[in-house]
C-alpha atoms as a PDB file:
ATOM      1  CA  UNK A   1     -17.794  32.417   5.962  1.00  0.00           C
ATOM      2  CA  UNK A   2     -15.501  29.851   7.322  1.00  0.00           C
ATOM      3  CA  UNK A   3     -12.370  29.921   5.319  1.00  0.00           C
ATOM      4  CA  UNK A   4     -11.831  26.965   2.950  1.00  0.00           C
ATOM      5  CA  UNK A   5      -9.007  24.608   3.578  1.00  0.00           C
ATOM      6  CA  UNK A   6      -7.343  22.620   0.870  1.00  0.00           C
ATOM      7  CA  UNK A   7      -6.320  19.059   1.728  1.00  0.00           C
ATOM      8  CA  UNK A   8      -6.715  18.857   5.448  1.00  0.00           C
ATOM      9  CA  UNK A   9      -3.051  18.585   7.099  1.00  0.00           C
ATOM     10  CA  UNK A  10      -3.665  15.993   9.905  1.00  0.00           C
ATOM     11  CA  UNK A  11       0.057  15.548   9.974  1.00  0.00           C
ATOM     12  CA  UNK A  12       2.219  18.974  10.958  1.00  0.00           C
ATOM     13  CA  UNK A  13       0.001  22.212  11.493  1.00  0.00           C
ATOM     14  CA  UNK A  14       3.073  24.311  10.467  1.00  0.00           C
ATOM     15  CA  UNK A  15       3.487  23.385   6.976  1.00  0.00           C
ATOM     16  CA  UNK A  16       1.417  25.726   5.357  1.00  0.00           C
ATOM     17  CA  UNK A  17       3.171  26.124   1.916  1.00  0.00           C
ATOM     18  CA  UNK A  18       6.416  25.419   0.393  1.00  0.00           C
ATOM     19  CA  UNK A  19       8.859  28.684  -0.551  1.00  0.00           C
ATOM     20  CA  UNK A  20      11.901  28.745  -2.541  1.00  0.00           C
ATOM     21  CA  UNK A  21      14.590  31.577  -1.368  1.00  0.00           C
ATOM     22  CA  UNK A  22      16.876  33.001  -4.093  1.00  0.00           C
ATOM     23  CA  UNK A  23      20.493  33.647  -3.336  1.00  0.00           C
ATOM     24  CA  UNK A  24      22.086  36.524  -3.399  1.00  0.00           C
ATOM     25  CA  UNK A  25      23.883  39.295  -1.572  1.00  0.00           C
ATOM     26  CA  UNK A  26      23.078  40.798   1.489  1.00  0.00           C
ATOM     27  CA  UNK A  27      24.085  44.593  -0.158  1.00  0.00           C
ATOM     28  CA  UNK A  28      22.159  43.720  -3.602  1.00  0.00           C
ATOM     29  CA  UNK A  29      19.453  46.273  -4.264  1.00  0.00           C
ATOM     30  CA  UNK A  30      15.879  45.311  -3.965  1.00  0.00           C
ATOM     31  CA  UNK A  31      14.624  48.520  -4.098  1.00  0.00           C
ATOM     32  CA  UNK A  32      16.106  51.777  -5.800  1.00  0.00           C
ATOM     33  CA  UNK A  33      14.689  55.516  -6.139  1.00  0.00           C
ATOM     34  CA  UNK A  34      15.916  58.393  -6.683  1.00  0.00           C
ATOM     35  CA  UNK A  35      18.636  58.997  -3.803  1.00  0.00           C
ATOM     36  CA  UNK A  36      18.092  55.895  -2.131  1.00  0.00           C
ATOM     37  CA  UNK A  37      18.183  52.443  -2.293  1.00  0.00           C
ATOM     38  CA  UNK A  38      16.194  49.437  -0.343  1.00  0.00           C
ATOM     39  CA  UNK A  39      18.982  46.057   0.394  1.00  0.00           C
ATOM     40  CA  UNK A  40      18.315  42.704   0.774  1.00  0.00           C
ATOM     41  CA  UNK A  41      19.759  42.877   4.339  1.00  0.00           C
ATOM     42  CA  UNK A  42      17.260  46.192   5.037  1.00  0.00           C
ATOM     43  CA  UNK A  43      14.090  43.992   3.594  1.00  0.00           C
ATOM     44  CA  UNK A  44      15.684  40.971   5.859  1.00  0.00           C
ATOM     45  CA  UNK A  45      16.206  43.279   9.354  1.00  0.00           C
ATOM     46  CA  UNK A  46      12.302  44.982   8.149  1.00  0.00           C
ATOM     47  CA  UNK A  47      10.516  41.104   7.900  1.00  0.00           C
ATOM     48  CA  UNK A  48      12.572  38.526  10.069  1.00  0.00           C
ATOM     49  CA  UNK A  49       9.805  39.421  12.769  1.00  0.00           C
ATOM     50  CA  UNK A  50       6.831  39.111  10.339  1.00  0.00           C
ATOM     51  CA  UNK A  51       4.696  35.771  11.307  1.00  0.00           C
ATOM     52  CA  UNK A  52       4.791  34.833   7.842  1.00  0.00           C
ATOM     53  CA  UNK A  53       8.062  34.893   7.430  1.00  0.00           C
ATOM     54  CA  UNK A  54       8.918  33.239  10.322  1.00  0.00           C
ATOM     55  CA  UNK A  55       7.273  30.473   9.339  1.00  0.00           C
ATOM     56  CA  UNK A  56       8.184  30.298   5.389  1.00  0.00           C
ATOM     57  CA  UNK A  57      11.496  29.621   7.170  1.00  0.00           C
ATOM     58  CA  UNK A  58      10.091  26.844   9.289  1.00  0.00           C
ATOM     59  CA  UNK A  59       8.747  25.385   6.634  1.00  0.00           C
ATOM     60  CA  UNK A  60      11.470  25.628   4.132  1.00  0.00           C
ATOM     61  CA  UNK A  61      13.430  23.985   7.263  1.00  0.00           C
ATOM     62  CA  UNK A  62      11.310  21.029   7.628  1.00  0.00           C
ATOM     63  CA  UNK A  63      11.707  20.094   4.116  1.00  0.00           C
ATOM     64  CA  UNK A  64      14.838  20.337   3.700  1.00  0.00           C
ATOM     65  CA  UNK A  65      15.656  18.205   6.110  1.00  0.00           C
ATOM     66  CA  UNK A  66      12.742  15.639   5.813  1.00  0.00           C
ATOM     67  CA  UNK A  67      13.899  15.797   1.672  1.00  0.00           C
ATOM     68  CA  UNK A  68      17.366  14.623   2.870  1.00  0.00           C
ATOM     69  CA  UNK A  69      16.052  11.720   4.621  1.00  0.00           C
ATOM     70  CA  UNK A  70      13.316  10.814   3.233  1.00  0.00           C
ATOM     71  CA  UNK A  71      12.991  11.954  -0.396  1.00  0.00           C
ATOM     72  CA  UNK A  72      13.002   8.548  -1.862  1.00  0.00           C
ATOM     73  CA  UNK A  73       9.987   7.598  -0.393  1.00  0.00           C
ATOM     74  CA  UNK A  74       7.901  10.066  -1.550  1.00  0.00           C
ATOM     75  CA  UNK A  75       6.596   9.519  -5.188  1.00  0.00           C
ATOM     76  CA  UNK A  76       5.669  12.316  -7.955  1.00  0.00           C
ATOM     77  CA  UNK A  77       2.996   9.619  -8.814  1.00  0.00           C
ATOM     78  CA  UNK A  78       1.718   9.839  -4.619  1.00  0.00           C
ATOM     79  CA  UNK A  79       1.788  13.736  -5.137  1.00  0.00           C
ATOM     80  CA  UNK A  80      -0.026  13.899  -8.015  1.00  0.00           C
ATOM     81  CA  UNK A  81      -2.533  11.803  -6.909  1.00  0.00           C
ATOM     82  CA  UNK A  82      -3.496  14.120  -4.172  1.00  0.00           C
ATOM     83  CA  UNK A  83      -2.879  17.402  -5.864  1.00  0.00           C
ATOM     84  CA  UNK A  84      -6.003  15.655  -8.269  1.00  0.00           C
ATOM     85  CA  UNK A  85      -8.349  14.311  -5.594  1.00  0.00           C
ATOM     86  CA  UNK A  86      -8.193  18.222  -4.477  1.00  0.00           C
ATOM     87  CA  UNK A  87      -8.562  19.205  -7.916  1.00  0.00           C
ATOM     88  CA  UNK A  88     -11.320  17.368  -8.682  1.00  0.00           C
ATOM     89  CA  UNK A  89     -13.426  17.820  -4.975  1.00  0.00           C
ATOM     90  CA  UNK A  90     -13.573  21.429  -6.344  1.00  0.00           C
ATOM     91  CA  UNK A  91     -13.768  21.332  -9.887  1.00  0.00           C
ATOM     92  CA  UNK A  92     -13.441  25.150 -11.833  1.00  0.00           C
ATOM     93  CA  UNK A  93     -13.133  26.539  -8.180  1.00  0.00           C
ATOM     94  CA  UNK A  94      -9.848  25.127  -7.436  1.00  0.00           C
ATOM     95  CA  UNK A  95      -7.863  27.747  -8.715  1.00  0.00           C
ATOM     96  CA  UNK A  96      -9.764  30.710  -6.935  1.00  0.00           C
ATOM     97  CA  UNK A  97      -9.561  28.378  -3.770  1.00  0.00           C
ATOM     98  CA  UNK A  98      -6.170  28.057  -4.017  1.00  0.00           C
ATOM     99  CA  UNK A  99      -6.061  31.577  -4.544  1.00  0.00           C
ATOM    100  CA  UNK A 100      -7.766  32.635  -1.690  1.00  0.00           C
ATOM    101  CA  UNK A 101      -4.996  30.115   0.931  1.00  0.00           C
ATOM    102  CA  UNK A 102      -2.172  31.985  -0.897  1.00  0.00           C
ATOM    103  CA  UNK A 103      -0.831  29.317  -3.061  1.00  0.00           C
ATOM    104  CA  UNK A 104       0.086  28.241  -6.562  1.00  0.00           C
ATOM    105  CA  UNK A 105      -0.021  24.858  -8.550  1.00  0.00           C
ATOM    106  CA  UNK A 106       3.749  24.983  -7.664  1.00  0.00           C
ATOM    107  CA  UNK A 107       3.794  25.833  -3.914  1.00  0.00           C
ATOM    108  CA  UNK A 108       0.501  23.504  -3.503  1.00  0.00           C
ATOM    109  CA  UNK A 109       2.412  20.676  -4.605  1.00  0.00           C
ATOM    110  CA  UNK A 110       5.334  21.637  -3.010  1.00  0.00           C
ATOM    111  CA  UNK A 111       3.070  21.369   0.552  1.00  0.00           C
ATOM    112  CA  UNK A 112       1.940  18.192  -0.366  1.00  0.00           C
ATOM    113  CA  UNK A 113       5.181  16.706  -0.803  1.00  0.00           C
ATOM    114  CA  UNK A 114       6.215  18.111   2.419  1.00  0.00           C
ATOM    115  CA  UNK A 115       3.371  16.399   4.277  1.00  0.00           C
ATOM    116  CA  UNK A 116       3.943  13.388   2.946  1.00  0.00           C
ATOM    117  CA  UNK A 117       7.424  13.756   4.060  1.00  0.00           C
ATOM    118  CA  UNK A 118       6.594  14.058   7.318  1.00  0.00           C
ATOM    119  CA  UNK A 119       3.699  11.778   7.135  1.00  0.00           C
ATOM    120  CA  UNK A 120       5.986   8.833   5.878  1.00  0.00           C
ATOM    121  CA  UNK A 121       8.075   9.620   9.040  1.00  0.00           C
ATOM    122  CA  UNK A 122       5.778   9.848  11.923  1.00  0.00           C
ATOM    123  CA  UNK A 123       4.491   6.148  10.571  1.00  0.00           C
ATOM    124  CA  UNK A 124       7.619   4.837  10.858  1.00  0.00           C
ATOM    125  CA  UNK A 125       8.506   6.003  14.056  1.00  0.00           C
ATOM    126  CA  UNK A 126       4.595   5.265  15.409  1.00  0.00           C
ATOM    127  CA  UNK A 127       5.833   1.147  14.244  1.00  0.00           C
ATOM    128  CA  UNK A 128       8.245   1.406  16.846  1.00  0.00           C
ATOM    129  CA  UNK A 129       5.040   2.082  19.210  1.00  0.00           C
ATOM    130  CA  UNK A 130       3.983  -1.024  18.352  1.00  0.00           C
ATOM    131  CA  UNK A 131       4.802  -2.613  22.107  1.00  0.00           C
ATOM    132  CA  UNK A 132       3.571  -5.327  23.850  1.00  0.00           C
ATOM    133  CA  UNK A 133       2.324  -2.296  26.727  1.00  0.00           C
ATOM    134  CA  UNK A 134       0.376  -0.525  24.297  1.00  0.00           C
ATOM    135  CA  UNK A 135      -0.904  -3.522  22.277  1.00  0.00           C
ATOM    136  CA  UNK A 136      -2.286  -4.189  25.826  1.00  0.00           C
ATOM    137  CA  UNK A 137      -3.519  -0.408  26.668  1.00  0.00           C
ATOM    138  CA  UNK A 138      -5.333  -0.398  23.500  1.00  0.00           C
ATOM    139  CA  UNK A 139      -6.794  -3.856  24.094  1.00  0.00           C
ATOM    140  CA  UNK A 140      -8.448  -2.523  27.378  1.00  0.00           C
ATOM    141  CA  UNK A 141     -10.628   0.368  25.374  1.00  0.00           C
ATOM    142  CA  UNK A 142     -11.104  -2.181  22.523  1.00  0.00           C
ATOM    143  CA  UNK A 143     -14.712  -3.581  21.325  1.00  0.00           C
ATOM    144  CA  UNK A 144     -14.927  -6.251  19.061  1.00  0.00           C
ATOM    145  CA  UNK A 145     -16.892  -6.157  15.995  1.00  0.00           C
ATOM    146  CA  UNK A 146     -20.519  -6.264  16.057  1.00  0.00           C
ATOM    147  CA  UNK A 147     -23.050  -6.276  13.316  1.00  0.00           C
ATOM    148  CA  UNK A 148     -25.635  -4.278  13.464  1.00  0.00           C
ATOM    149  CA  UNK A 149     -28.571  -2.570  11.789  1.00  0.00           C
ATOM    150  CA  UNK A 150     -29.069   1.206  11.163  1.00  0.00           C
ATOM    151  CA  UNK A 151     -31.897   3.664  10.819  1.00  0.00           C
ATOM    152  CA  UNK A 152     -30.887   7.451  10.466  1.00  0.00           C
ATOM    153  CA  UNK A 153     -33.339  10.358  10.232  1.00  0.00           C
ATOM    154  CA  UNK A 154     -33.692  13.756  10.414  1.00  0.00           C
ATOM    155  CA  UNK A 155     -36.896  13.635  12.143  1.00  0.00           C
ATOM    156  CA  UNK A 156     -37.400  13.205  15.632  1.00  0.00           C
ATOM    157  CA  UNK A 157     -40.739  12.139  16.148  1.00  0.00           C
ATOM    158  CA  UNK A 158     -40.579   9.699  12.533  1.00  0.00           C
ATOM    159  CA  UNK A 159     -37.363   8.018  14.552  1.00  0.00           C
ATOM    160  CA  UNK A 160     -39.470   7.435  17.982  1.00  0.00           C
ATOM    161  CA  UNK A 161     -42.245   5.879  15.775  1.00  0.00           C
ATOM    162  CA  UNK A 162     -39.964   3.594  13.545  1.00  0.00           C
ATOM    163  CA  UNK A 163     -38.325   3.058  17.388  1.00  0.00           C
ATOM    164  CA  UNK A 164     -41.639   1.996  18.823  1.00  0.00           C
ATOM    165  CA  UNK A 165     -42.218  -0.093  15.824  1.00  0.00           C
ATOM    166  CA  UNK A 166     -38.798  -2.142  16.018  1.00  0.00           C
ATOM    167  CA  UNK A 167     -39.261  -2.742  19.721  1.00  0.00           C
ATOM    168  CA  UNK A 168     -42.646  -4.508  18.692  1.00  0.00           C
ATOM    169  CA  UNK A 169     -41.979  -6.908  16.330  1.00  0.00           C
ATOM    170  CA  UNK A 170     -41.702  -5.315  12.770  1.00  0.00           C
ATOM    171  CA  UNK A 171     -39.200  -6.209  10.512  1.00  0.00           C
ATOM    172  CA  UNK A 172     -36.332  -3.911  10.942  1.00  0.00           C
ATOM    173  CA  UNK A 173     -35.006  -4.471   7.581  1.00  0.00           C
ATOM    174  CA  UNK A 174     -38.028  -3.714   6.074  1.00  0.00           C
ATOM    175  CA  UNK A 175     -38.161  -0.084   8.560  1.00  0.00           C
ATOM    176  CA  UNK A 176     -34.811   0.803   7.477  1.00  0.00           C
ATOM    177  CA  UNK A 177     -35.833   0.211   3.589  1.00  0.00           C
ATOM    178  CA  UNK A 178     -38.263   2.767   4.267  1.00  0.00           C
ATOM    179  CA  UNK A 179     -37.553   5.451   6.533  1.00  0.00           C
ATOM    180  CA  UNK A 180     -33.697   5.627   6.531  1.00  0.00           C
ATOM    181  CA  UNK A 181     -31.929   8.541   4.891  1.00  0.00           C
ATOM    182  CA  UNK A 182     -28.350   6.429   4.137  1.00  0.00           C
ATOM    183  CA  UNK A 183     -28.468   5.675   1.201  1.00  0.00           C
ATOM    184  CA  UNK A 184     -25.282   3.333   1.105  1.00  0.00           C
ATOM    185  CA  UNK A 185     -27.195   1.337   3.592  1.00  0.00           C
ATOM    186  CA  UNK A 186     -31.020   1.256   3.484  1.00  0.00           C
ATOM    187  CA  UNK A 187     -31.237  -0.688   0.843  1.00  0.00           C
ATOM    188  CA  UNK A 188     -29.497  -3.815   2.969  1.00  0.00           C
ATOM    189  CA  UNK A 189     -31.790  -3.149   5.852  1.00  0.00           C
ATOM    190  CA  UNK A 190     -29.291  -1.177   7.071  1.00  0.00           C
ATOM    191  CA  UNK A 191     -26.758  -3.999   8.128  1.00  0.00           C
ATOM    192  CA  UNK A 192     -23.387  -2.209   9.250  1.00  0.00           C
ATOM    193  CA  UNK A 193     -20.704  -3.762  10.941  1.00  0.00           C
ATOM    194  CA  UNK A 194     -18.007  -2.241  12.996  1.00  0.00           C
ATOM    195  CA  UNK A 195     -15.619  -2.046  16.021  1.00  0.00           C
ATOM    196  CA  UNK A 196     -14.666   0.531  18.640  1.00  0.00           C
ATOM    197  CA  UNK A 197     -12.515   2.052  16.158  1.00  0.00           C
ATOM    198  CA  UNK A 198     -14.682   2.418  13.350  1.00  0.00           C
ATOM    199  CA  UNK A 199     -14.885   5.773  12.125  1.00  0.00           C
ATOM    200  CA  UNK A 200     -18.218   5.032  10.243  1.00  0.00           C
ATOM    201  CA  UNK A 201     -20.817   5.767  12.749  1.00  0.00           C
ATOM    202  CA  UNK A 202     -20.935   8.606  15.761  1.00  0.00           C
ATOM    203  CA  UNK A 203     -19.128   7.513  19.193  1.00  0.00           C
ATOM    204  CA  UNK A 204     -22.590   7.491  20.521  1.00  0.00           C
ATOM    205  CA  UNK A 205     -24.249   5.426  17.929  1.00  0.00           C
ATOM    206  CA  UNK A 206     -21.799   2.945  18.581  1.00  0.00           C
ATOM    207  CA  UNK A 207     -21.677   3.221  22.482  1.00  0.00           C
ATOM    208  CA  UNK A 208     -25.440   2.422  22.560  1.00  0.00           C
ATOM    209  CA  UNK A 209     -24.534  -0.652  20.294  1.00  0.00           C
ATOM    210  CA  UNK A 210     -21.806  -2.497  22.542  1.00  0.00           C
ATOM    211  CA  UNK A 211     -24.892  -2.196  25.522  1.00  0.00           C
ATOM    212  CA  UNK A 212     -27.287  -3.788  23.377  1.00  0.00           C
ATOM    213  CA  UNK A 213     -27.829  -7.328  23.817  1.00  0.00           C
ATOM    214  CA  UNK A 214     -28.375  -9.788  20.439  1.00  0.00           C
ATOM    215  CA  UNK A 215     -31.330  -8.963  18.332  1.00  0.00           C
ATOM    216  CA  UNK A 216     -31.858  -5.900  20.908  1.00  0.00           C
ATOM    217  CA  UNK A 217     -33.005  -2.456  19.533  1.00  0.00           C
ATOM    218  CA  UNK A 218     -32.012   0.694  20.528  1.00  0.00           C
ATOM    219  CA  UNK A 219     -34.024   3.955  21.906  1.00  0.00           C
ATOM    220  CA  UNK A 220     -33.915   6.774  19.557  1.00  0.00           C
ATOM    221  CA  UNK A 221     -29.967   8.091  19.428  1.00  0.00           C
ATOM    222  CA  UNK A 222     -29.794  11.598  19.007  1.00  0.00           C
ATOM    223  CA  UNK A 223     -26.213  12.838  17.226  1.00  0.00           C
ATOM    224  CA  UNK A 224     -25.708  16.805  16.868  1.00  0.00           C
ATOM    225  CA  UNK A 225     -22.830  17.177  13.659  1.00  0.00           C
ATOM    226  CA  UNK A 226     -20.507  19.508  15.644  1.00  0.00           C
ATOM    227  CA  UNK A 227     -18.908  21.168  12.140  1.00  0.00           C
ATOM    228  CA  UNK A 228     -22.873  21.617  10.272  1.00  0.00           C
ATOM    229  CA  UNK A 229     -24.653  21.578  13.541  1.00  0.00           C
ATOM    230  CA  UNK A 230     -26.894  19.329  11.405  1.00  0.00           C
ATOM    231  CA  UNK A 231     -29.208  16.861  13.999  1.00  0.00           C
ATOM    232  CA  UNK A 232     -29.788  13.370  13.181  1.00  0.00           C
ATOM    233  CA  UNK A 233     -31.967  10.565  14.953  1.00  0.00           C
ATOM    234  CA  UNK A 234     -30.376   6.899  15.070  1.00  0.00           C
ATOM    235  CA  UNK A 235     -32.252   3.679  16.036  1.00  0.00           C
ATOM    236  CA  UNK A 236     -30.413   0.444  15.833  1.00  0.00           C
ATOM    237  CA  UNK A 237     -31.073  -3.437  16.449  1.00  0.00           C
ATOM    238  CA  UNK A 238     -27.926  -5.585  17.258  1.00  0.00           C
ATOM    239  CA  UNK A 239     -27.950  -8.514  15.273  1.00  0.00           C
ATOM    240  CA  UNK A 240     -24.327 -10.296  15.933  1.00  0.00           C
ATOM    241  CA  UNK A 241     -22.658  -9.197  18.978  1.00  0.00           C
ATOM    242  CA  UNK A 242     -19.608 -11.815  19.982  1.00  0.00           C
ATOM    243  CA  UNK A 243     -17.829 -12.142  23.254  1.00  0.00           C
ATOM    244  CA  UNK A 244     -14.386 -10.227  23.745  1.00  0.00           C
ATOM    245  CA  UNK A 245     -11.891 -12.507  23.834  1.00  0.00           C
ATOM    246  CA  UNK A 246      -9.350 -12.431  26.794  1.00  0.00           C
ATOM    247  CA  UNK A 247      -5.881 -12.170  25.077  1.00  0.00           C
ATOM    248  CA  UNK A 248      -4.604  -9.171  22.824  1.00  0.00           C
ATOM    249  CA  UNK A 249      -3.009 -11.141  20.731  1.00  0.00           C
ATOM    250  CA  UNK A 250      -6.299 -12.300  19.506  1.00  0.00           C
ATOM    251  CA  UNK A 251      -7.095  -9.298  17.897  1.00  0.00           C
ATOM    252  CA  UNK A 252      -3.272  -7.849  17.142  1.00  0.00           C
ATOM    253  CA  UNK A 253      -4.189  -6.802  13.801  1.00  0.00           C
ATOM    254  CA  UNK A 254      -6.942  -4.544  14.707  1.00  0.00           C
ATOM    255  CA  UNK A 255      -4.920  -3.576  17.921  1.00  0.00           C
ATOM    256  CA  UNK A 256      -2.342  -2.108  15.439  1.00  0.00           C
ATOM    257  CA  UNK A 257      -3.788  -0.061  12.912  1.00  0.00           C
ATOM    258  CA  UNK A 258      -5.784   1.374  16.128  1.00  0.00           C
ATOM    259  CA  UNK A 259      -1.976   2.095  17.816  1.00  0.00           C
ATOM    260  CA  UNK A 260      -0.796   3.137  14.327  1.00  0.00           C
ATOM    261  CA  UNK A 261      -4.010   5.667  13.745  1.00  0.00           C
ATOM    262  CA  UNK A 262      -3.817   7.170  17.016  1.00  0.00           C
ATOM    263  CA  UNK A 263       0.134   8.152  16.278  1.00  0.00           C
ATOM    264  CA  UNK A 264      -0.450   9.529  13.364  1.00  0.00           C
ATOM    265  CA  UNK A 265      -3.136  11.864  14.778  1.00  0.00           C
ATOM    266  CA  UNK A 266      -1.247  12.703  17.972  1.00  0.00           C
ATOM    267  CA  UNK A 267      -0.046  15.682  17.782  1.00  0.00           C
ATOM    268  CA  UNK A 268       2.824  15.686  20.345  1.00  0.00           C
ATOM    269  CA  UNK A 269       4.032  12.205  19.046  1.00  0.00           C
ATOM    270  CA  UNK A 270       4.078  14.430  15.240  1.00  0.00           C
ATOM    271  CA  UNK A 271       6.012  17.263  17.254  1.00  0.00           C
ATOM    272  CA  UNK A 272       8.634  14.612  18.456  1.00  0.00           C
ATOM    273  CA  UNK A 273       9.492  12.963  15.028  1.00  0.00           C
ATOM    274  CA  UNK A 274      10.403  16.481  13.708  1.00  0.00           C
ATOM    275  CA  UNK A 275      12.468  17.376  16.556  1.00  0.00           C
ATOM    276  CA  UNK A 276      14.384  14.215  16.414  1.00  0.00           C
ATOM    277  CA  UNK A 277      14.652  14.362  12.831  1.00  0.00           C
ATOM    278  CA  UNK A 278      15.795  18.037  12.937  1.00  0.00           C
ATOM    279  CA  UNK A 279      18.168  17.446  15.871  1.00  0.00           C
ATOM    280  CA  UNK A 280      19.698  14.540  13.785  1.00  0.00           C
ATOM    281  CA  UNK A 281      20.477  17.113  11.203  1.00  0.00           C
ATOM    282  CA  UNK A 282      21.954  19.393  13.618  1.00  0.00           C
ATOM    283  CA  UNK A 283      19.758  22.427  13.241  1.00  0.00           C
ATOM    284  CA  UNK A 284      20.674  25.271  14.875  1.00  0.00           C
ATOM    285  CA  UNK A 285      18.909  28.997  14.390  1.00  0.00           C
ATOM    286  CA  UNK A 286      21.285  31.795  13.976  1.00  0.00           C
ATOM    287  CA  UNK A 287      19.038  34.671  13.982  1.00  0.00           C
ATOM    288  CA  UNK A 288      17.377  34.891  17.914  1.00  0.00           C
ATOM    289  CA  UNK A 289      14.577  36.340  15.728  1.00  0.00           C
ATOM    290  CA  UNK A 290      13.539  32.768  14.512  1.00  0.00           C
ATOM    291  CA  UNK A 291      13.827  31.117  17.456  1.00  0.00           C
ATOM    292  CA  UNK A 292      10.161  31.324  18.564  1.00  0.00           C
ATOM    293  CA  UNK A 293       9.169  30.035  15.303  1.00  0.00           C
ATOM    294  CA  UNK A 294      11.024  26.782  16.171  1.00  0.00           C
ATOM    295  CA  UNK A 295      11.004  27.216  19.867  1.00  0.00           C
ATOM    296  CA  UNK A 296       8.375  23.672  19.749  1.00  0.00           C
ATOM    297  CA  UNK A 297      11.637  21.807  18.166  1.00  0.00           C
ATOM    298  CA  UNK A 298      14.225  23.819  19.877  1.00  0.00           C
ATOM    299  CA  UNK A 299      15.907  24.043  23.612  1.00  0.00           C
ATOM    300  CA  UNK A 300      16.676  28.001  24.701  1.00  0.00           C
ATOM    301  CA  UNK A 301      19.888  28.260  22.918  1.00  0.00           C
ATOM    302  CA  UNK A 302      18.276  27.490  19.223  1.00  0.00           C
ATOM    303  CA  UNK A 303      19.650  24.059  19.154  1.00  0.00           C
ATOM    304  CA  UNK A 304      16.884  21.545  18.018  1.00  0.00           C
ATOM    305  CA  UNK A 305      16.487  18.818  20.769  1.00  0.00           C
ATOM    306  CA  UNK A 306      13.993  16.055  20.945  1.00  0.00           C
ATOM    307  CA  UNK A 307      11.642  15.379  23.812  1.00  0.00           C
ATOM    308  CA  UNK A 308      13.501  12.951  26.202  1.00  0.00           C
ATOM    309  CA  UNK A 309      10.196  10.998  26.596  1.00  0.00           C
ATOM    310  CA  UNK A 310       9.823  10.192  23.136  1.00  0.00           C
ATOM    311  CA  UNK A 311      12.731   8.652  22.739  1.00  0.00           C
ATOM    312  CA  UNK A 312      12.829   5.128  21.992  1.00  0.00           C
ATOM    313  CA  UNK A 313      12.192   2.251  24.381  1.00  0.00           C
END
């Protein structure tokens, strides 16, 4: 069974759950028996190499530092909020669930807070992205929107039929009222519209739409779910397709949250904000133990250093 994740972390792979250390001395007992004891510097020299601890340490390292910086922008209110949208998507489960990834209430909201931590500063460094040069890059691979309508099935030879019967004439509202399985949808004769960048249809639902002509329909599309492995069967007519203008300044709001979205997902770009940020606060790992655990943030000597090329231009 594939293991259940909690609040997808699109932001920083590495944060995995918040941990608060205790102080105390390195000779203080954590163990004692009869003629022996365990110390806290024993236990330290015993786990330092675990994987788990290595990267409670990481973690409790990001967040201290993003906390510094950044702690005022990150609401109880915003953490609560998500802590309840995960609560409620699994209902009397979510404790078990939580259970099962290792966490508490505490430590769950702690990792929340953490993300949004980072999350708040990868968007403000991906504004400073926000270039004339990649306005233009992301111009190139842009599509404007198109509106379209939308028949999905789960039956193959259903979808050639309703295909056939588009192609000759019927009324595709009328097909998509009665043989579509989107409910949001069907019931407008499966009108959609959308861009390149729309998330709400497959890539190759909408590829086959920016080749269609006005009021042209589609063959039958068919879209394999890669994480259910479920199959569906697309057929769509075009029904408002508009000509790309030349300039990207036409489109410069789209163009942005595209620029913005990609950042936010990129996962080098997300390594580079926390090694900036963590080379601003001057981390430096003591114990060579740790230092593969931050070796992504770090140059050979355990000093953090960020990536040259994601500097600011």
């Amino acid at each position: 069974m594939k293991k259940v994740k909690i609040g997808a972390i699109t932001l920083l792979s590495v944060v995995a759950l918040a941990a608060c250390a205790r102080e105390t001395n390195n000779n203080t007992d954590v163990i004692t028996m009869r003629g022996n004891t365990i110390t806290v510097a024993e236990y330290y020299d015993k786990v330092k190499n675990n994987t788990q601890a290595q990267q409670v340490l990481l973690t409790m390292t990001i967040n201290e530092v993003f906390e510094a910086k950044y702690g005022e922008k990150v609401t109880d209110e915003e953490v609560s909020e998500e802590y309840n949208k995960s609560a409620q998507t699994y209902g009397d489960r979510f404790q078990q669930v939580l259970a099962q990834e290792g966490l508490t209430t505490e430590t769950y909201r702690e990792q929340i807070r953490t993300n949004k931590l980072v999350e708040y500063a990868v968007n403000d460094a991906a504004k400073k992205e926000l270039t004339d040069e990649n306005y233009q890059a992301a111009f190139e691979n842009y599509t404007p929107e198109v509106t379209a309508q939308v028949i999905r099935m789960t039956d193959e030879n259903k979808a050639k039929e309703v295909a056939e019967k588009a192609k000759n004439g019927d009324d595709f509202a009328q097909l998509a009222k009665d043989n579509s399985n989107d409910e949001e949808t069907k019931e407008k004769g499966g009108e959609m519209k959308f861009d390149s960048a729309s998330t709400a249809l497959p890539e190759d639902v909408k590829k086959a739409a920016f080749g269609l002509d006005n009021n042209g329909v589609s063959d039958v599309i068919k879209v394999t779910d890669s994480s259910t492995l479920s199959t569906s069967y697309y057929v769509i007519k075009v029904t408002n397709k508009t000509q790309k203008k030349d300039s990207w300044k036409d489109y410069q709001k789209q163009l942005e949250s595209i620029i913005l979205a990609e950042k936010r997902t990129d996962a080098a770009f997300i390594q580079s904000v926390v090694a900036k940020e963590m080379e601003a606060a001057n981390i430096k790992v003591k114990d060579p133990a740790f230092q593969n655990a931050f070796s992504q943030y770090m140059n050979a000597t355990g000093e953090a250093v960020a990536d040259s090329s994601s500097e600011e231009k």
